[in-house]
Structure formats: C-alpha cells, structure tokens
Protein backbone atom coordinates (compact mmCIF):
# COMPACT_ATOMS: atom_id res chain seq x y z
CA UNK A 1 -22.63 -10.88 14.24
CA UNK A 2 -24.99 -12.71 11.86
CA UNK A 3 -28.24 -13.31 12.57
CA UNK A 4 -30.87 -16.29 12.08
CA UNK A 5 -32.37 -14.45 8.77
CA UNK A 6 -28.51 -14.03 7.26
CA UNK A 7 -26.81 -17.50 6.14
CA UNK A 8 -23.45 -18.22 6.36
CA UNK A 9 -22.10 -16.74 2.80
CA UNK A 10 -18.90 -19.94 2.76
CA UNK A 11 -19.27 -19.02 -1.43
CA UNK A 12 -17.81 -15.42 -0.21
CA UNK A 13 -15.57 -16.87 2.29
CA UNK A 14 -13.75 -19.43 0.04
CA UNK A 15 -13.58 -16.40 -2.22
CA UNK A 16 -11.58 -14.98 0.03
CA UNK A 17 -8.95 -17.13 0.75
CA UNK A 18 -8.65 -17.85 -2.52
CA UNK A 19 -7.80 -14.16 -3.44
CA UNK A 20 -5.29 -14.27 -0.80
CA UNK A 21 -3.25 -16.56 -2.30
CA UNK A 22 -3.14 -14.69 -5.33
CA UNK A 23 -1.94 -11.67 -2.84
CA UNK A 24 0.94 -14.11 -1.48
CA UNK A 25 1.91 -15.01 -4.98
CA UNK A 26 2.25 -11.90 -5.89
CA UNK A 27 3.72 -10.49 -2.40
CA UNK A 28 6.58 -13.20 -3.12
CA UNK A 29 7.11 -12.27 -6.36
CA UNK A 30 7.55 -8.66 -5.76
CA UNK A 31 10.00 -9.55 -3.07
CA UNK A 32 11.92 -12.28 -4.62
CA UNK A 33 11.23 -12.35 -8.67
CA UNK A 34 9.74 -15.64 -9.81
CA UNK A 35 11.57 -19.28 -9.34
CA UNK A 36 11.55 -21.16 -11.90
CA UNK A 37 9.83 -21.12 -15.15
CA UNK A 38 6.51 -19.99 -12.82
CA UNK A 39 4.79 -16.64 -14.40
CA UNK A 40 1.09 -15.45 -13.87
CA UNK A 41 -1.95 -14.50 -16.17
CA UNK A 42 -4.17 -12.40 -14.01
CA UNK A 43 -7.78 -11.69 -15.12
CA UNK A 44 -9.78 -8.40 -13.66
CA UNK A 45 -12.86 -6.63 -14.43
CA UNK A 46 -11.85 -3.08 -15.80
CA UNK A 47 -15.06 -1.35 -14.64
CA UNK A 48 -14.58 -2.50 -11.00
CA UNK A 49 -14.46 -0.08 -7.97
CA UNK A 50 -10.74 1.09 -7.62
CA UNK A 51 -8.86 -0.32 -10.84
CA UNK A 52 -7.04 2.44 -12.13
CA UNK A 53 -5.78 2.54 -16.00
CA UNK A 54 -5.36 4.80 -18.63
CA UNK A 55 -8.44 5.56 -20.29
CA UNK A 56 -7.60 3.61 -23.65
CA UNK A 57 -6.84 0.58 -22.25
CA UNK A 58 -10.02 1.10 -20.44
CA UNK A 59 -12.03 1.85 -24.30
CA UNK A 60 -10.08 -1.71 -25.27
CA UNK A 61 -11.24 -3.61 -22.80
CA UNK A 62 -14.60 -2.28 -21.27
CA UNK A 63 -14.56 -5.22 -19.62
CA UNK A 64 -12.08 -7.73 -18.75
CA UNK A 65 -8.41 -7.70 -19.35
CA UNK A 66 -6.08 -9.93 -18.54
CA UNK A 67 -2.21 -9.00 -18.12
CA UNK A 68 1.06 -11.38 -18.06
CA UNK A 69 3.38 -11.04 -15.45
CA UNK A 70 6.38 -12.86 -17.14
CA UNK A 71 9.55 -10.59 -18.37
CA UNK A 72 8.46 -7.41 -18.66
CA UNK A 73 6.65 -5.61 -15.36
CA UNK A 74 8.37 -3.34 -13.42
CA UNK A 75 7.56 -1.92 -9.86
CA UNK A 76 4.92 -4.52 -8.50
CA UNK A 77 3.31 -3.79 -5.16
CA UNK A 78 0.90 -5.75 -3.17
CA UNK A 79 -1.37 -3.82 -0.62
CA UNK A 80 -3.72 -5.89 1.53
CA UNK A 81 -6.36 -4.64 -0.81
CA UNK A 82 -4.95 -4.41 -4.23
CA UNK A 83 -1.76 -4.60 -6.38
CA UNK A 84 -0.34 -1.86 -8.68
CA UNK A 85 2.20 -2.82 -11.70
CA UNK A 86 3.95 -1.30 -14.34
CA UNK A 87 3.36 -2.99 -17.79
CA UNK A 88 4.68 -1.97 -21.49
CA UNK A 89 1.62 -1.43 -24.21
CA UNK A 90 2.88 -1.34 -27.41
CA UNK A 91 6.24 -0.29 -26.03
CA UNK A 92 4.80 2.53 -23.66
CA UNK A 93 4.81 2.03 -19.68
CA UNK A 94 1.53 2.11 -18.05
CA UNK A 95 0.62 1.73 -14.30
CA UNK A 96 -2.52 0.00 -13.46
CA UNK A 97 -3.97 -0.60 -9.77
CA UNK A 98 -5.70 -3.88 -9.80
CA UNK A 99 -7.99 -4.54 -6.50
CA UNK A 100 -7.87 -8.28 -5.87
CA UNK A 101 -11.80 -7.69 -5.91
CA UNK A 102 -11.73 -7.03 -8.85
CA UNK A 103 -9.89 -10.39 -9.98
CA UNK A 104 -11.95 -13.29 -12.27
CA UNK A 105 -9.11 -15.54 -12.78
CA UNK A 106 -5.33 -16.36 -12.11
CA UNK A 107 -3.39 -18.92 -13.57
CA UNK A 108 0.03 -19.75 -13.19
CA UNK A 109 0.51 -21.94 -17.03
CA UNK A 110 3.83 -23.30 -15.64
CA UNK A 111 2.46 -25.64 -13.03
CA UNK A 112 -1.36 -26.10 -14.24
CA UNK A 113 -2.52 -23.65 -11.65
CA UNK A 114 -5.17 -22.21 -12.01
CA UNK A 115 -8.52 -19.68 -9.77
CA UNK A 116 -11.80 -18.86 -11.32
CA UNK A 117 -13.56 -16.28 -9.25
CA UNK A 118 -17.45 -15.73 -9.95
CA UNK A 119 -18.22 -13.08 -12.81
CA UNK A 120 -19.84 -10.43 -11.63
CA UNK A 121 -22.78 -8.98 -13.83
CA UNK A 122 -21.04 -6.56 -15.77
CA UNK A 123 -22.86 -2.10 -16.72
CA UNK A 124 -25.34 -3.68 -19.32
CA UNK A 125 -26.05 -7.15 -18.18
CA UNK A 126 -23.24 -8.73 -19.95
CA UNK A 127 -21.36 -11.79 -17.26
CA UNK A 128 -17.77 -11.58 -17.91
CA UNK A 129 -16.27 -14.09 -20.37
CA UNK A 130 -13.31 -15.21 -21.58
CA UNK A 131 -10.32 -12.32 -21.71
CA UNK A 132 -7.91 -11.42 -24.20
CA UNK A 133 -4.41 -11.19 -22.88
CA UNK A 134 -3.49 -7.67 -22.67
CA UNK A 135 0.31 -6.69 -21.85
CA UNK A 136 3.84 -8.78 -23.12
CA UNK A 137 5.45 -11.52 -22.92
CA UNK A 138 8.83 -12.07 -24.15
CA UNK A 139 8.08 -11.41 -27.80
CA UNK A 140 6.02 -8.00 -28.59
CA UNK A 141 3.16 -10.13 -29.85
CA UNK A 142 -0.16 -7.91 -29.87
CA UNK A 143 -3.03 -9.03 -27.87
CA UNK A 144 -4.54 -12.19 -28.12
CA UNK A 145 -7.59 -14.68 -26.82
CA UNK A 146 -6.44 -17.13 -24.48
CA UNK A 147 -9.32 -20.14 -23.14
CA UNK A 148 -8.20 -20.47 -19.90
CA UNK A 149 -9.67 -24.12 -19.78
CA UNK A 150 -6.62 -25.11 -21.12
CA UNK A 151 -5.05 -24.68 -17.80
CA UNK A 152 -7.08 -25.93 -15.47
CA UNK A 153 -6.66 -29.50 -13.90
CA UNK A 154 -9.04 -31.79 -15.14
C-alpha cells in the first residue's frame, strides 16, 4: 500500500501496459506466425538485468540492439517476464533472452506502429539513443542504423 509521502508512479504504470502488449504481440506470434505483411523491430538495452547473449554481440552493441523479427527467427517464447528467440548473425544461430524490461522501443513498420519506452541511464552516463538493427531480414544485409521516427504517427 502506498503511502501519503509515495505518489502514484502512472509514468511506470502506463509503462506497463504498454510492455504488455508487446508480450501479446509476441505471444500471438509465437503461436500463430504473423498475418499479413506485419513484422516487428524490437529495441533492448544489452546491459540490462537478465538479457542473455553471446558475448560478441554483447562487445557490438554495449548498448542497445535492436533485432527484426521478419523471416528468419526460430523458436520464440514469451514468459510473463521476458522472451527468448533464435536469430541468424552472419549465418550462425544465436539465442538471446530479452526481458521486456529491458525493451526501449517496438515498432511494427507494416502498420505505423510504433512504443518508445524511457531510456534508462546507461554504465557511464550515456541515455540510450538510436539503435542499429542487429539480426536479418530477408536479404543477408549487415547491420544498419534505422531512425525510428520514421515510424511513428505524426
């Protein structure tokens, strides 16, 4: 129970929800495959309590990474707490555990979707910024910066 000296925290609570619709995306996806044309870019801080990926992924992106769920994932899993996925990196499979904590952004390009959660202050004082798109799409294009802006409903 709060008391008088501890506000309501709504930023926290909005928060939230909004990560649990990312977990229902997901949750539907995993059952069902995507409809449509609908595919996700999902933005995490590396350094957060609980991701888990390999270590040079980790030296890439000290971090923020995002990763593409489009063609090629395999094995996605939704928890309450987290998601784990298998993604191909330079044509080697790598599973990554992803607490939805951990998530900065989610977009879904296909129907101008997008979530921004609040940057957290990152080891060093550095705020997250903009990500570069880890993973693969259809083509084995290496990594590259995407603004999210572009997404987002104006």
């Amino acid at each position: 129970m709060a008391t008088r000296s501890e506000p309501l925290r709504y930023d926290r609570m909005v928060e939230d929800a909004l990560r649990g619709v990312v977990r229902r995306c997901l949750t539907q996806v995993a059952k069902n495959g995507f409809p449509g044309n609908h595919h996700f870019y999902v933005t995490f801080r590396t350094a957060a309590p609980g991701v888990v990926l390999p270590e040079h992924l980790r030296a890439q992106y000290p971090d923020e990474m995002t990763i593409v769920l489009q063609y090629q994932f395999w094995g996605l899993e939704v928890e309450p707490d987290a998601f784990e996925v298998t993604l191909s990196f330079n044509k080697v499979h790598e599973r990554l555990r992803i607490p939805f904590a951990a998530l900065t952004g989610f977009v879904d390009p296909s129907v101008r979707f997008g979530l921004q959660f609040k940057g957290e202050v990152l080891a060093g004082g550095a705020a997250a910024g903009l990500p570069a798109v880890a993973g693969v799409e259809a083509s084995d294009k290496p990594g590259r910066v995407v603004a999210l802006d572009a997404f987002r409903k104006k």
